[in-house]
PDB file of N, CA and C in Angstrom:
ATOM      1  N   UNK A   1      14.434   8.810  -9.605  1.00  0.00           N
ATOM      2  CA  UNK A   1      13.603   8.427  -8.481  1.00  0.00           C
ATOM      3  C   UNK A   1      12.195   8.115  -8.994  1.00  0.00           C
ATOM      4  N   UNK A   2      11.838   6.679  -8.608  1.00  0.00           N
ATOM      5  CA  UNK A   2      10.660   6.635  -9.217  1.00  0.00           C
ATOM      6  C   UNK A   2       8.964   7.645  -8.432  1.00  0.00           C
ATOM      7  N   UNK A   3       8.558   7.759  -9.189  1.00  0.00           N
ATOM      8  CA  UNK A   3       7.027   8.050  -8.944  1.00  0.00           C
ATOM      9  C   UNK A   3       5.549   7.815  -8.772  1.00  0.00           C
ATOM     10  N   UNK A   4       5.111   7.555  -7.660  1.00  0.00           N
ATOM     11  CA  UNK A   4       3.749   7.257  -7.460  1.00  0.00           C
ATOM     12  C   UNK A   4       2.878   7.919  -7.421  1.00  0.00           C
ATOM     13  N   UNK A   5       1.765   7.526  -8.247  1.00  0.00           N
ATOM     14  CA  UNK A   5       0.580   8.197  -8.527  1.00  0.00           C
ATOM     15  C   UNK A   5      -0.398   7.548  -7.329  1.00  0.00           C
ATOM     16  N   UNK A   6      -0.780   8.490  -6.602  1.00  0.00           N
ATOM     17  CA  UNK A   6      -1.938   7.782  -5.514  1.00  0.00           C
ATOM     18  C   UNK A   6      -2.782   8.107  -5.886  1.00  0.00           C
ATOM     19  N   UNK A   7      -4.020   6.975  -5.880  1.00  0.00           N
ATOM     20  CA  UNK A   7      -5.324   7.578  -6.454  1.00  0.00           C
ATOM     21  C   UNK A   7      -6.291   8.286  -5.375  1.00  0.00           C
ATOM     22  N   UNK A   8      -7.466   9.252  -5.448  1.00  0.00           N
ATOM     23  CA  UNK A   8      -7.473   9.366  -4.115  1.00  0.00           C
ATOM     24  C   UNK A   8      -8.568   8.694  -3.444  1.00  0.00           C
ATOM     25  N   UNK A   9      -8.527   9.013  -2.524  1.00  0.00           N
ATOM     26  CA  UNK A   9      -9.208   7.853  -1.051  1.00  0.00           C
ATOM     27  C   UNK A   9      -9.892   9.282  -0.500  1.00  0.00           C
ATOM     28  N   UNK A  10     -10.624   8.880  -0.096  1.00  0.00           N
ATOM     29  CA  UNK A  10     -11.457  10.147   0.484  1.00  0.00           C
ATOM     30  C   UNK A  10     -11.232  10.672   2.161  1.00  0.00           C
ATOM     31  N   UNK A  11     -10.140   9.869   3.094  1.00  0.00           N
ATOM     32  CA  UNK A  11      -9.985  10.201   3.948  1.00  0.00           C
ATOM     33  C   UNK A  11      -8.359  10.471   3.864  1.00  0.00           C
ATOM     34  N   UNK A  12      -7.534   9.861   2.992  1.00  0.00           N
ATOM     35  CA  UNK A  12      -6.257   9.917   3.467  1.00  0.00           C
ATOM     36  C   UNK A  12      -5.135  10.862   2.318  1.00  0.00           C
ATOM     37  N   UNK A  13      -6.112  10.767   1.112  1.00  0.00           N
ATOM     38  CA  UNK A  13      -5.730  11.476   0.133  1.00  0.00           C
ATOM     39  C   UNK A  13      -6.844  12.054  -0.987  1.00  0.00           C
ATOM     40  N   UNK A  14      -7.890  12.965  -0.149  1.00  0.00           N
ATOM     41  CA  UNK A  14      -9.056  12.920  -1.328  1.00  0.00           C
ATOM     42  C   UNK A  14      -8.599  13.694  -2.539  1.00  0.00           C
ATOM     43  N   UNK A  15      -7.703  14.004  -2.898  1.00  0.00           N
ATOM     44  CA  UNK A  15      -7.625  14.930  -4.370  1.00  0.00           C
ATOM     45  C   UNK A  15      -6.333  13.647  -5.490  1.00  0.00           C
ATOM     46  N   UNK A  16      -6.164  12.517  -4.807  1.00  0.00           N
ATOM     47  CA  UNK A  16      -5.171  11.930  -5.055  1.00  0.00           C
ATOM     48  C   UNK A  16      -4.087  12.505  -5.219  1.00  0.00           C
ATOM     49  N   UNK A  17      -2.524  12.200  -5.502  1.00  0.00           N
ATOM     50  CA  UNK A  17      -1.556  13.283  -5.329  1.00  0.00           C
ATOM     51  C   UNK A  17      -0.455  12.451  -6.297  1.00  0.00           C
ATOM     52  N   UNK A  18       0.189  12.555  -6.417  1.00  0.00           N
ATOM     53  CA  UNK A  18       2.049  12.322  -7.139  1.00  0.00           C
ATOM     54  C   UNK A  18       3.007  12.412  -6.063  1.00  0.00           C
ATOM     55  N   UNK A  19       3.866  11.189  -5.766  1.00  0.00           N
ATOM     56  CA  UNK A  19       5.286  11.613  -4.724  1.00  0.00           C
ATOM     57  C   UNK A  19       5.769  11.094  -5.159  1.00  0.00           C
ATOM     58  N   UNK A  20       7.355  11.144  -4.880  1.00  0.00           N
ATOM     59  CA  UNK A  20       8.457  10.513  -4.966  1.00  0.00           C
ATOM     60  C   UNK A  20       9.143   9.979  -4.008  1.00  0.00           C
ATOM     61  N   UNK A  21       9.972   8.697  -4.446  1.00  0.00           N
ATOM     62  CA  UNK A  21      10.898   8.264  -3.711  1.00  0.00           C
ATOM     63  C   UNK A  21      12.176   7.233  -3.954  1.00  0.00           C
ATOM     64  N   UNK A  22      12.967   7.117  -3.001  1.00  0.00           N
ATOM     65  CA  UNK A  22      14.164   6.135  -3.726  1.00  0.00           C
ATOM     66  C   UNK A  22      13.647   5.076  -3.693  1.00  0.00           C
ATOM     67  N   UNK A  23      14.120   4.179  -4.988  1.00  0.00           N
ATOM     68  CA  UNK A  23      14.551   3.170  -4.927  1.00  0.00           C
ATOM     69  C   UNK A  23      14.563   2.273  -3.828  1.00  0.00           C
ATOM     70  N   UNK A  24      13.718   1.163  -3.424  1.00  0.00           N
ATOM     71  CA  UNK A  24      14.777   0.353  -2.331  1.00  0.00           C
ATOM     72  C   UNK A  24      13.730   0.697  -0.992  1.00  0.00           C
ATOM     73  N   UNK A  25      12.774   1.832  -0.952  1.00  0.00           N
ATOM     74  CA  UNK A  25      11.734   2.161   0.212  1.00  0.00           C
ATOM     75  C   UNK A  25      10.564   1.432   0.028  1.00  0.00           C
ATOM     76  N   UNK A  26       9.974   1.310   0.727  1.00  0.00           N
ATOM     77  CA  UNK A  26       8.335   0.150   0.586  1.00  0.00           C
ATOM     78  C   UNK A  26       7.775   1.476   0.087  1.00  0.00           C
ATOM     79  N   UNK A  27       6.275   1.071  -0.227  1.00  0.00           N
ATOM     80  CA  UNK A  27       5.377   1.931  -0.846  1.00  0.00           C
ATOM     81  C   UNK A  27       4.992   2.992   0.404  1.00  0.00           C
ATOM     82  N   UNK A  28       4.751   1.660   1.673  1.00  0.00           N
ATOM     83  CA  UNK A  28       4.253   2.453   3.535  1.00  0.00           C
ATOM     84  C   UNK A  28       5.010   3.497   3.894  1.00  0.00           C
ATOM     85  N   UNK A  29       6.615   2.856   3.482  1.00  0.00           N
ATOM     86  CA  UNK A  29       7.660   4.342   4.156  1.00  0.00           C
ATOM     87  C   UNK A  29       7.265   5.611   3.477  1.00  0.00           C
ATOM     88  N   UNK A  30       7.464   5.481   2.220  1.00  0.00           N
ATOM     89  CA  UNK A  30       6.869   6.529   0.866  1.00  0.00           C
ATOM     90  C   UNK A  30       6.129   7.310   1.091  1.00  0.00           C
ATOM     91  N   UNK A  31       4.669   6.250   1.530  1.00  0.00           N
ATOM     92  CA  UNK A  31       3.203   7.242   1.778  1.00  0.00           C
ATOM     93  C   UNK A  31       3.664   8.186   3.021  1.00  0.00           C
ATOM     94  N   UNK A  32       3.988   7.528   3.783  1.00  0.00           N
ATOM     95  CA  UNK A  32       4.397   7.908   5.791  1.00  0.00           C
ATOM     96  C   UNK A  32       4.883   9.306   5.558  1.00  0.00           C
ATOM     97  N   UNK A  33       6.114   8.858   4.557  1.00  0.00           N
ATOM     98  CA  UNK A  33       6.985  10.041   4.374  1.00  0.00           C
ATOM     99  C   UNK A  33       6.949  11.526   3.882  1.00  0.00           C
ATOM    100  N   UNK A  34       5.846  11.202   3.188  1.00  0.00           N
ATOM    101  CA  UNK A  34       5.001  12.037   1.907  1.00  0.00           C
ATOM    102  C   UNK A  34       3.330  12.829   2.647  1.00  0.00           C
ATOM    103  N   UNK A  35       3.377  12.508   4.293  1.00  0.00           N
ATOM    104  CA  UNK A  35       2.425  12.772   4.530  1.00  0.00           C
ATOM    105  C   UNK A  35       1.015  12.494   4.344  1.00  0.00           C
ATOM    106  N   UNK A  36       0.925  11.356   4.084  1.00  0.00           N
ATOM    107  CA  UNK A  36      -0.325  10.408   3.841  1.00  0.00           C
ATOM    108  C   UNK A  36      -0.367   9.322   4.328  1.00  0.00           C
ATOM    109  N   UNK A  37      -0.841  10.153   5.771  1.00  0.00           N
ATOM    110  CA  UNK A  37      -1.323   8.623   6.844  1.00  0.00           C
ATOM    111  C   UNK A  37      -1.760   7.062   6.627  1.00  0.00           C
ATOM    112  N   UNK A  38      -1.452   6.514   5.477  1.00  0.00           N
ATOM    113  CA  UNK A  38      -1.749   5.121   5.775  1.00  0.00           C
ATOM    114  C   UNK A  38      -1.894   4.143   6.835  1.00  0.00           C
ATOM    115  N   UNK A  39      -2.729   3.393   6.990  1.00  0.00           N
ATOM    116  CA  UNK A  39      -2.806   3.087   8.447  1.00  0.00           C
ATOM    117  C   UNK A  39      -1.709   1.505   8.138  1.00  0.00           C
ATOM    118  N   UNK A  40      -0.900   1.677   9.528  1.00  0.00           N
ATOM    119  CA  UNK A  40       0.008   0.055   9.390  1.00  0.00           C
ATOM    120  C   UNK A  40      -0.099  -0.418  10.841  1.00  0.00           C
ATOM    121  N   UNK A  41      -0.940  -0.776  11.442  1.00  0.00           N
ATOM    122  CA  UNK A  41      -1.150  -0.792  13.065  1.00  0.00           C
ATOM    123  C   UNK A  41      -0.186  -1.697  13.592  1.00  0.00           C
ATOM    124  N   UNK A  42       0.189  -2.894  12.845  1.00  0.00           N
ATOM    125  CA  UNK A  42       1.440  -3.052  12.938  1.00  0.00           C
ATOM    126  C   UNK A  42       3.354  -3.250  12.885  1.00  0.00           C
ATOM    127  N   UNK A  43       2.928  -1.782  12.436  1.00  0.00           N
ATOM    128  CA  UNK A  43       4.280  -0.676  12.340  1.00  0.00           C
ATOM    129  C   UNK A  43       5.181  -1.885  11.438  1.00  0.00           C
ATOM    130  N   UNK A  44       4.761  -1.909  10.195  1.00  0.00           N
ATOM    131  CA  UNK A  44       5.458  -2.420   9.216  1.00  0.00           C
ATOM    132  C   UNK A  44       6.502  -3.541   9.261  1.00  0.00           C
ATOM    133  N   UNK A  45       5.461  -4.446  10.310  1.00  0.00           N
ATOM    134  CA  UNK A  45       6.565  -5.842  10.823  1.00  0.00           C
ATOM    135  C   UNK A  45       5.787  -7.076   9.705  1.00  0.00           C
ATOM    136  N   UNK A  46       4.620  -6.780   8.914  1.00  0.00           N
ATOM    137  CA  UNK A  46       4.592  -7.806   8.138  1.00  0.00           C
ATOM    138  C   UNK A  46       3.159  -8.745   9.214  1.00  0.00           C
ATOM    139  N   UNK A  47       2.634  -8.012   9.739  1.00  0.00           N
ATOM    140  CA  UNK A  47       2.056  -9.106  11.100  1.00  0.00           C
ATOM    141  C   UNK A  47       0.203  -8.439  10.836  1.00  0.00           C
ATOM    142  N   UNK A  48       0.090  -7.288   9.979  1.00  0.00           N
ATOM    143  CA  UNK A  48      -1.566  -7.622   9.432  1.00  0.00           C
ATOM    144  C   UNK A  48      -2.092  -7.010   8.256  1.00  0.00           C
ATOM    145  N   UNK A  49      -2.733  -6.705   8.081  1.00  0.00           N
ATOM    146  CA  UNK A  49      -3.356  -5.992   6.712  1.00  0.00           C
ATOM    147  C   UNK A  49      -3.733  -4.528   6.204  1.00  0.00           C
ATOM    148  N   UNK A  50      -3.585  -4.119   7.552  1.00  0.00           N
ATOM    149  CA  UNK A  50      -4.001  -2.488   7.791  1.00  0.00           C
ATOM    150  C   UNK A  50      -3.055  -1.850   6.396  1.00  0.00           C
ATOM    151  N   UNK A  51      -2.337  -1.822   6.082  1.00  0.00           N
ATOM    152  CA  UNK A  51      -1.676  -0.943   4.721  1.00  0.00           C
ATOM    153  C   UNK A  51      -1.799  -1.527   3.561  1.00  0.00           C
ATOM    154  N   UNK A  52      -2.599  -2.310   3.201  1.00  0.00           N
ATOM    155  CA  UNK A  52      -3.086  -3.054   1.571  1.00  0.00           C
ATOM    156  C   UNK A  52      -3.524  -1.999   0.901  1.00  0.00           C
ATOM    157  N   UNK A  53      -2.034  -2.096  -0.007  1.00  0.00           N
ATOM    158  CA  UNK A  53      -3.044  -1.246  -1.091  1.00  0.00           C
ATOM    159  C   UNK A  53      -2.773  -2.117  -2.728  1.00  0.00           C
ATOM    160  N   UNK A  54      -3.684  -1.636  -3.584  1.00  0.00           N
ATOM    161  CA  UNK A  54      -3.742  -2.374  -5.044  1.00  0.00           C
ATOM    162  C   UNK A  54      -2.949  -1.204  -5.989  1.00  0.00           C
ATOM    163  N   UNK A  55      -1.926  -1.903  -6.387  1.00  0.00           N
ATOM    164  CA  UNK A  55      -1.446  -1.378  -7.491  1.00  0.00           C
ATOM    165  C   UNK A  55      -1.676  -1.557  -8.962  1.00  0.00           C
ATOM    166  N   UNK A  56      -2.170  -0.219  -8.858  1.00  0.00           N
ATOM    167  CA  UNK A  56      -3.183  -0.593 -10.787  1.00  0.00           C
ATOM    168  C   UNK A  56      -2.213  -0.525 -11.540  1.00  0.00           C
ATOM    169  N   UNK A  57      -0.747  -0.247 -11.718  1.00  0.00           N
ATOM    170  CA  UNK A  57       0.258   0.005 -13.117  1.00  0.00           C
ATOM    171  C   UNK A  57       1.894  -0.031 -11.903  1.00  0.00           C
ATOM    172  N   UNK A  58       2.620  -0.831 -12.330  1.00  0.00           N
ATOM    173  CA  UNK A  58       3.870  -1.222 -11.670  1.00  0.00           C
ATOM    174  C   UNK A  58       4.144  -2.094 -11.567  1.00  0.00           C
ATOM    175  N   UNK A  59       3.138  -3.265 -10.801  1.00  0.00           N
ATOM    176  CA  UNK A  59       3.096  -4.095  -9.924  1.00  0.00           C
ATOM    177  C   UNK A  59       4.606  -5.175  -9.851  1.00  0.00           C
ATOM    178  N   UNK A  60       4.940  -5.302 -11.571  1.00  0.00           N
ATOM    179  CA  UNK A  60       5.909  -6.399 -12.020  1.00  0.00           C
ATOM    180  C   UNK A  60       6.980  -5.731 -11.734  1.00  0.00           C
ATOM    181  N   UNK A  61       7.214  -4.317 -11.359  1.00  0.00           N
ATOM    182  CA  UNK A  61       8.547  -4.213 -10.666  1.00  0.00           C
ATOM    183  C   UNK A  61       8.721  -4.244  -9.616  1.00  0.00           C
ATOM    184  N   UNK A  62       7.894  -4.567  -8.730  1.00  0.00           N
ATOM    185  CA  UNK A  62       8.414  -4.609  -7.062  1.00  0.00           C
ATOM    186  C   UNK A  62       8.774  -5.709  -6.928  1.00  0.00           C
ATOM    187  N   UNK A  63       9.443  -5.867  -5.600  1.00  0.00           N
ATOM    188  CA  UNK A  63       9.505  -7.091  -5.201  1.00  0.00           C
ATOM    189  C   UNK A  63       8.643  -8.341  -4.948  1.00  0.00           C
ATOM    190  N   UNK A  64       9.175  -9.456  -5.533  1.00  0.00           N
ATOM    191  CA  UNK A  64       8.179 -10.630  -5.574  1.00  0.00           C
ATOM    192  C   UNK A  64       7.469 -10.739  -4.087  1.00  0.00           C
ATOM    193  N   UNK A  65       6.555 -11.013  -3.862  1.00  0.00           N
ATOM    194  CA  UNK A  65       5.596 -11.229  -2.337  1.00  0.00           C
ATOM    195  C   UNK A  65       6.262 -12.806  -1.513  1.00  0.00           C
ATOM    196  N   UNK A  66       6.180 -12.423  -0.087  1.00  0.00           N
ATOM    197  CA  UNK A  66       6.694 -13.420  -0.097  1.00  0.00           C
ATOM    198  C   UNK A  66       5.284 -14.464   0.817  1.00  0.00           C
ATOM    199  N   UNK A  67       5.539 -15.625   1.239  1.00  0.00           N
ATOM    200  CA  UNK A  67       4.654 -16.412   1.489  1.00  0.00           C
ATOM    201  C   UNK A  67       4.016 -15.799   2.857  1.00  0.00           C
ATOM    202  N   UNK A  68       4.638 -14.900   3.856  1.00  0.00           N
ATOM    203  CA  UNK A  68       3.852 -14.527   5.008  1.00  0.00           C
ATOM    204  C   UNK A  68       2.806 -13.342   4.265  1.00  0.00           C
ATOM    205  N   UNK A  69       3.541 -12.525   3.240  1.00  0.00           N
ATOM    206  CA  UNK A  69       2.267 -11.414   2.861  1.00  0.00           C
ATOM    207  C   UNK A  69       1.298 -11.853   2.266  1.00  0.00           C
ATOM    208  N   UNK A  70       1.458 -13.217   1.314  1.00  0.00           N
ATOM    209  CA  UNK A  70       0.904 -13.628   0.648  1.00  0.00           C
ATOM    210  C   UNK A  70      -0.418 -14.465   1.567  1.00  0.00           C
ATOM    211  N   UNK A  71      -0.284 -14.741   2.681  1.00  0.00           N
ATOM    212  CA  UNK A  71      -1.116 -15.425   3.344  1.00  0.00           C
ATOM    213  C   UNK A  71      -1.646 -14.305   4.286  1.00  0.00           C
ATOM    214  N   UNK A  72      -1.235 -13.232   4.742  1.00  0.00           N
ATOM    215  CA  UNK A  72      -2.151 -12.223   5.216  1.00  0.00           C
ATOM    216  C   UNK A  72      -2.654 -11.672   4.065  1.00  0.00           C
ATOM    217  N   UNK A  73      -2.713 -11.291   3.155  1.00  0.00           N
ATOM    218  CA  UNK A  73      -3.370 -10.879   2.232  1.00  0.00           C
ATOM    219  C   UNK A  73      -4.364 -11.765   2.123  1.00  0.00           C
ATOM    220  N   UNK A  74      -4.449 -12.516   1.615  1.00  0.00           N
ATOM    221  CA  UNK A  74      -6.030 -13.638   1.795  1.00  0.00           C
ATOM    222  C   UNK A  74      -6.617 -13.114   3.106  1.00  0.00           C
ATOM    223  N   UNK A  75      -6.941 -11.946   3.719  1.00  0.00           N
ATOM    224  CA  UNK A  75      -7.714 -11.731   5.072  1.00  0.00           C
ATOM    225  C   UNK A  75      -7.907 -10.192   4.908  1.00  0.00           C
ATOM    226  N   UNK A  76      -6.806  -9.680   3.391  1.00  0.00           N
ATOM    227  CA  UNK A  76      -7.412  -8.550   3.376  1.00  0.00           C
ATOM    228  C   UNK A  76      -8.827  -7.558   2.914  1.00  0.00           C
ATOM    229  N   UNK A  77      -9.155  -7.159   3.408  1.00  0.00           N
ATOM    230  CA  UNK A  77     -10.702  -6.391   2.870  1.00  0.00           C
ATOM    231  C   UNK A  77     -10.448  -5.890   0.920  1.00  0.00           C
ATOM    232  N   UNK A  78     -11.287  -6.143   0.123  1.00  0.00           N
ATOM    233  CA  UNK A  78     -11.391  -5.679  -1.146  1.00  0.00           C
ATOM    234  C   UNK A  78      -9.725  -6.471  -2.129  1.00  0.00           C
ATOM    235  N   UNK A  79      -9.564  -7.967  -1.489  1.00  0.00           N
ATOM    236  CA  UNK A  79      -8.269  -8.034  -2.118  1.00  0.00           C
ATOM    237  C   UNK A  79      -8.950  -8.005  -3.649  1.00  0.00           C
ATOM    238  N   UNK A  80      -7.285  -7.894  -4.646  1.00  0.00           N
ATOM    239  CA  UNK A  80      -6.985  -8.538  -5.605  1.00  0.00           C
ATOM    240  C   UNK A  80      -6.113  -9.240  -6.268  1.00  0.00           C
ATOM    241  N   UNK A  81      -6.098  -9.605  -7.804  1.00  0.00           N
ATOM    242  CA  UNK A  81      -4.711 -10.363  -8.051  1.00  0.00           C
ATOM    243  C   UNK A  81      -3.563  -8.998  -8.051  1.00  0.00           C
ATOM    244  N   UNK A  82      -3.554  -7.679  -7.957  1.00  0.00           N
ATOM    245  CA  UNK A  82      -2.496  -6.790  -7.656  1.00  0.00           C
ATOM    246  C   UNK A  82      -2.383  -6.079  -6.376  1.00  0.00           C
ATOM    247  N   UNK A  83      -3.145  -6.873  -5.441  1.00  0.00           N
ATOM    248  CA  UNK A  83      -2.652  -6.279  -4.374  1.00  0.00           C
ATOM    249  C   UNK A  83      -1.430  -6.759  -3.205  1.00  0.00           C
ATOM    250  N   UNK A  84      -0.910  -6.145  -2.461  1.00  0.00           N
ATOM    251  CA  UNK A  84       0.063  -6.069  -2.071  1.00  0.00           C
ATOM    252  C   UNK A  84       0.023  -5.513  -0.153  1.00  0.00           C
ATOM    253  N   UNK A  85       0.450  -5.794   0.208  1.00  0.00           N
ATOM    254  CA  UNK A  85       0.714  -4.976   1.736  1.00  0.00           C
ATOM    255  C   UNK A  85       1.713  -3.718   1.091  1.00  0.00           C
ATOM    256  N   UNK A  86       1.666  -2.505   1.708  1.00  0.00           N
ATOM    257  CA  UNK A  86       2.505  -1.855   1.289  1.00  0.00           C
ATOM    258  C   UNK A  86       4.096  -1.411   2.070  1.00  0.00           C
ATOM    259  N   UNK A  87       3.830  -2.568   3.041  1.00  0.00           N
ATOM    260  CA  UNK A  87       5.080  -2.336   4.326  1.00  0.00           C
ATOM    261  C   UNK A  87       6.154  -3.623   3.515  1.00  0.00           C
ATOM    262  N   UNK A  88       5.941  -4.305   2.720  1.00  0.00           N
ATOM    263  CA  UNK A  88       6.730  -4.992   1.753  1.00  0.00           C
ATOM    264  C   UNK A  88       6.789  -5.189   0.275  1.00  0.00           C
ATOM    265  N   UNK A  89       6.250  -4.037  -0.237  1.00  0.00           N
ATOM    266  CA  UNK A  89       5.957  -4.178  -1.887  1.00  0.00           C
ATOM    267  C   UNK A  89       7.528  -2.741  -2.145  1.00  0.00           C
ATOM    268  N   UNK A  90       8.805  -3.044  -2.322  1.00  0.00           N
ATOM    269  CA  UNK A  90       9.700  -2.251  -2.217  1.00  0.00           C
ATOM    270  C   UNK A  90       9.951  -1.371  -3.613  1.00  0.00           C
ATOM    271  N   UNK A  91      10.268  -0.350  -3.735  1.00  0.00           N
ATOM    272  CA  UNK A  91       9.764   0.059  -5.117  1.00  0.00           C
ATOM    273  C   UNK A  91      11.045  -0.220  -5.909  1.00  0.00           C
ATOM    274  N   UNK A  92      11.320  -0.126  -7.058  1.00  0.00           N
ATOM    275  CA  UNK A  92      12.472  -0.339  -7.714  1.00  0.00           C
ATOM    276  C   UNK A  92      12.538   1.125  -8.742  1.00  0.00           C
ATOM    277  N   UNK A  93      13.258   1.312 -10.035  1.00  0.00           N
ATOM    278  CA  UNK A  93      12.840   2.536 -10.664  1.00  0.00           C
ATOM    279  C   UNK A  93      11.941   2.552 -11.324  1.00  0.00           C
ATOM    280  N   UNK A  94      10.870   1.563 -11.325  1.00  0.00           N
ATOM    281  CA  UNK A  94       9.728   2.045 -12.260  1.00  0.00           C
ATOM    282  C   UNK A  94       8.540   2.867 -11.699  1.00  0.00           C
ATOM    283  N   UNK A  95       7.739   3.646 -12.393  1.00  0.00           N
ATOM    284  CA  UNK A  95       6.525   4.538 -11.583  1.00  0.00           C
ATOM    285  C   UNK A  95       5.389   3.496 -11.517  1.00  0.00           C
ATOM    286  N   UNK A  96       4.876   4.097 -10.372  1.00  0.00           N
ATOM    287  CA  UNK A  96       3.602   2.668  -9.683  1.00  0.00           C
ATOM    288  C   UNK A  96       2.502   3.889  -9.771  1.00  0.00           C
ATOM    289  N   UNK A  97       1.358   3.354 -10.189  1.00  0.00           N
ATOM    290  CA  UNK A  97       0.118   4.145  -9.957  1.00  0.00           C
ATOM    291  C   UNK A  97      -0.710   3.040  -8.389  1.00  0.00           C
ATOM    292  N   UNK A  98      -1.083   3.562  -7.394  1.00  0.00           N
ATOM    293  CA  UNK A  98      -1.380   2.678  -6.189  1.00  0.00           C
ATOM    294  C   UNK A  98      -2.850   3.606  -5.918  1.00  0.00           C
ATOM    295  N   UNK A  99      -3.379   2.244  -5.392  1.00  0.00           N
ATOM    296  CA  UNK A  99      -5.385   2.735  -4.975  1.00  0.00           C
ATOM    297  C   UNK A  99      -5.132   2.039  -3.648  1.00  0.00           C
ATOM    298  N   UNK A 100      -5.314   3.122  -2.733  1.00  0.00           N
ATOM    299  CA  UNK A 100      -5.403   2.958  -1.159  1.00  0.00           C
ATOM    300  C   UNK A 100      -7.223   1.929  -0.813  1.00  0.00           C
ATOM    301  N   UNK A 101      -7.255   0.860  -0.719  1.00  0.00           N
ATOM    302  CA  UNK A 101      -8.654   0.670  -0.396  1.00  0.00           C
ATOM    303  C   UNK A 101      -9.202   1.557   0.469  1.00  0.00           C
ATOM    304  N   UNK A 102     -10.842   1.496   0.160  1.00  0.00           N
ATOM    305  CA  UNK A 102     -11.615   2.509   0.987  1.00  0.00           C
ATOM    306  C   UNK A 102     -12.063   1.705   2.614  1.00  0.00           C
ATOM    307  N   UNK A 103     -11.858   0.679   2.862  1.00  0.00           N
ATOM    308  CA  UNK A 103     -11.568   0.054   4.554  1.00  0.00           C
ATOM    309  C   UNK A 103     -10.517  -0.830   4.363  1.00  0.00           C
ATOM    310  N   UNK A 104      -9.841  -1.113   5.420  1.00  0.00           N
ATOM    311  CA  UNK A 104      -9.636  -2.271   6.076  1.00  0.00           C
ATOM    312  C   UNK A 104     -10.196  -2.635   7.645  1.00  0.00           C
ATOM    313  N   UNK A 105      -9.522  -3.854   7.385  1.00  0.00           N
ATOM    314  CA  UNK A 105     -10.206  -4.830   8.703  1.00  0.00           C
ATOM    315  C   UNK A 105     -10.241  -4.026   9.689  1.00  0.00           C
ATOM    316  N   UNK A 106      -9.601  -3.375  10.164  1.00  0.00           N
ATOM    317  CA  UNK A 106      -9.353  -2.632  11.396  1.00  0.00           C
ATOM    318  C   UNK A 106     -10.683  -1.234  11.305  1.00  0.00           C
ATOM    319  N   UNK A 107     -10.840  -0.500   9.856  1.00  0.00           N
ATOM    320  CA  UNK A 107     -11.895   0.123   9.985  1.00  0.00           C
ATOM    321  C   UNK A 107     -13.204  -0.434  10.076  1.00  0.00           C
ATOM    322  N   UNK A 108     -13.426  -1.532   9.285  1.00  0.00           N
ATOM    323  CA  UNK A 108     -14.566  -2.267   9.209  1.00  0.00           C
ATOM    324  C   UNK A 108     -15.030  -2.471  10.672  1.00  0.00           C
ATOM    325  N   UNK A 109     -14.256  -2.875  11.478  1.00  0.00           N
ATOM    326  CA  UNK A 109     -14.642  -3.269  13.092  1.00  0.00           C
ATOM    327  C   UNK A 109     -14.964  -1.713  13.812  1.00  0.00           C
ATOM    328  N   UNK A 110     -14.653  -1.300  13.327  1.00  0.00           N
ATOM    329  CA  UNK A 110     -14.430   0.125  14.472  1.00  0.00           C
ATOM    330  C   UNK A 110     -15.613   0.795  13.644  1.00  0.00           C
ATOM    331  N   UNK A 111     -16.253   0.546  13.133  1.00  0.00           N
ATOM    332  CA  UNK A 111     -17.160   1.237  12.411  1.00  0.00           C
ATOM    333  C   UNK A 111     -18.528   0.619  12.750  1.00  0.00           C
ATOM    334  N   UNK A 112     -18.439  -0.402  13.245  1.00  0.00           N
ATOM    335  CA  UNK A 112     -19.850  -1.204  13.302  1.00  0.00           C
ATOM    336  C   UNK A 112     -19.697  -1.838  14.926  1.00  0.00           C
TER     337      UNK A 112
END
């Protein structure tokens, strides 16, 4: 079962942590599952940006992105070339080290 290293985020995981999971689960189910609220406001249908996270070590084993994530991602807060939505980045057996950004769009608004 592979293993993710979360780095930590100061609201959702401040000490960062290690979980596991099968094969074949998105990174979102993983976190959800593992008790680390990631925010997905829309409940992992692929429809906004709220669960972007950047994967610093993995990235080439998940699943290739497809053209709808790939075009909400261009709208996500702090993108990069390894970031990912995490309601479709599916893990395979390799270990992923993942950095939760410190906003998204949805906090940015609600904050100001």
């Amino acid at each position: 079962m592979p293993t993710i290293k979360i780095l930590p985020h100061a609201e959702y995981c401040p000490q960062g942590t290690e979980i596991q999971a099968p094969a074949g689960t998105s990174i979102c189910e993983a976190l959800l599952e593992n008790g680390i609220p990631i925010e997905h406001a829309c409940e992992m249908s692929c429809a906004c940006t709220t669960c972007h996270v950047i994967v610093r070590e993995g990235l080439a084993s998940l699943n290739e992105a497809e053209e709808e994530e790939e075009d909400l991602l261009d709208r996500a807060w702090g993108l990069t070339p390894q970031s990912r939505l995490s309601c479709q980045a599916i893990l395979a057996q390799k270990d992923l080290t993942v950095e939760i950004p410190k906003y998204t769009i949805n906090h940015a608004k609600e904050n100001h």
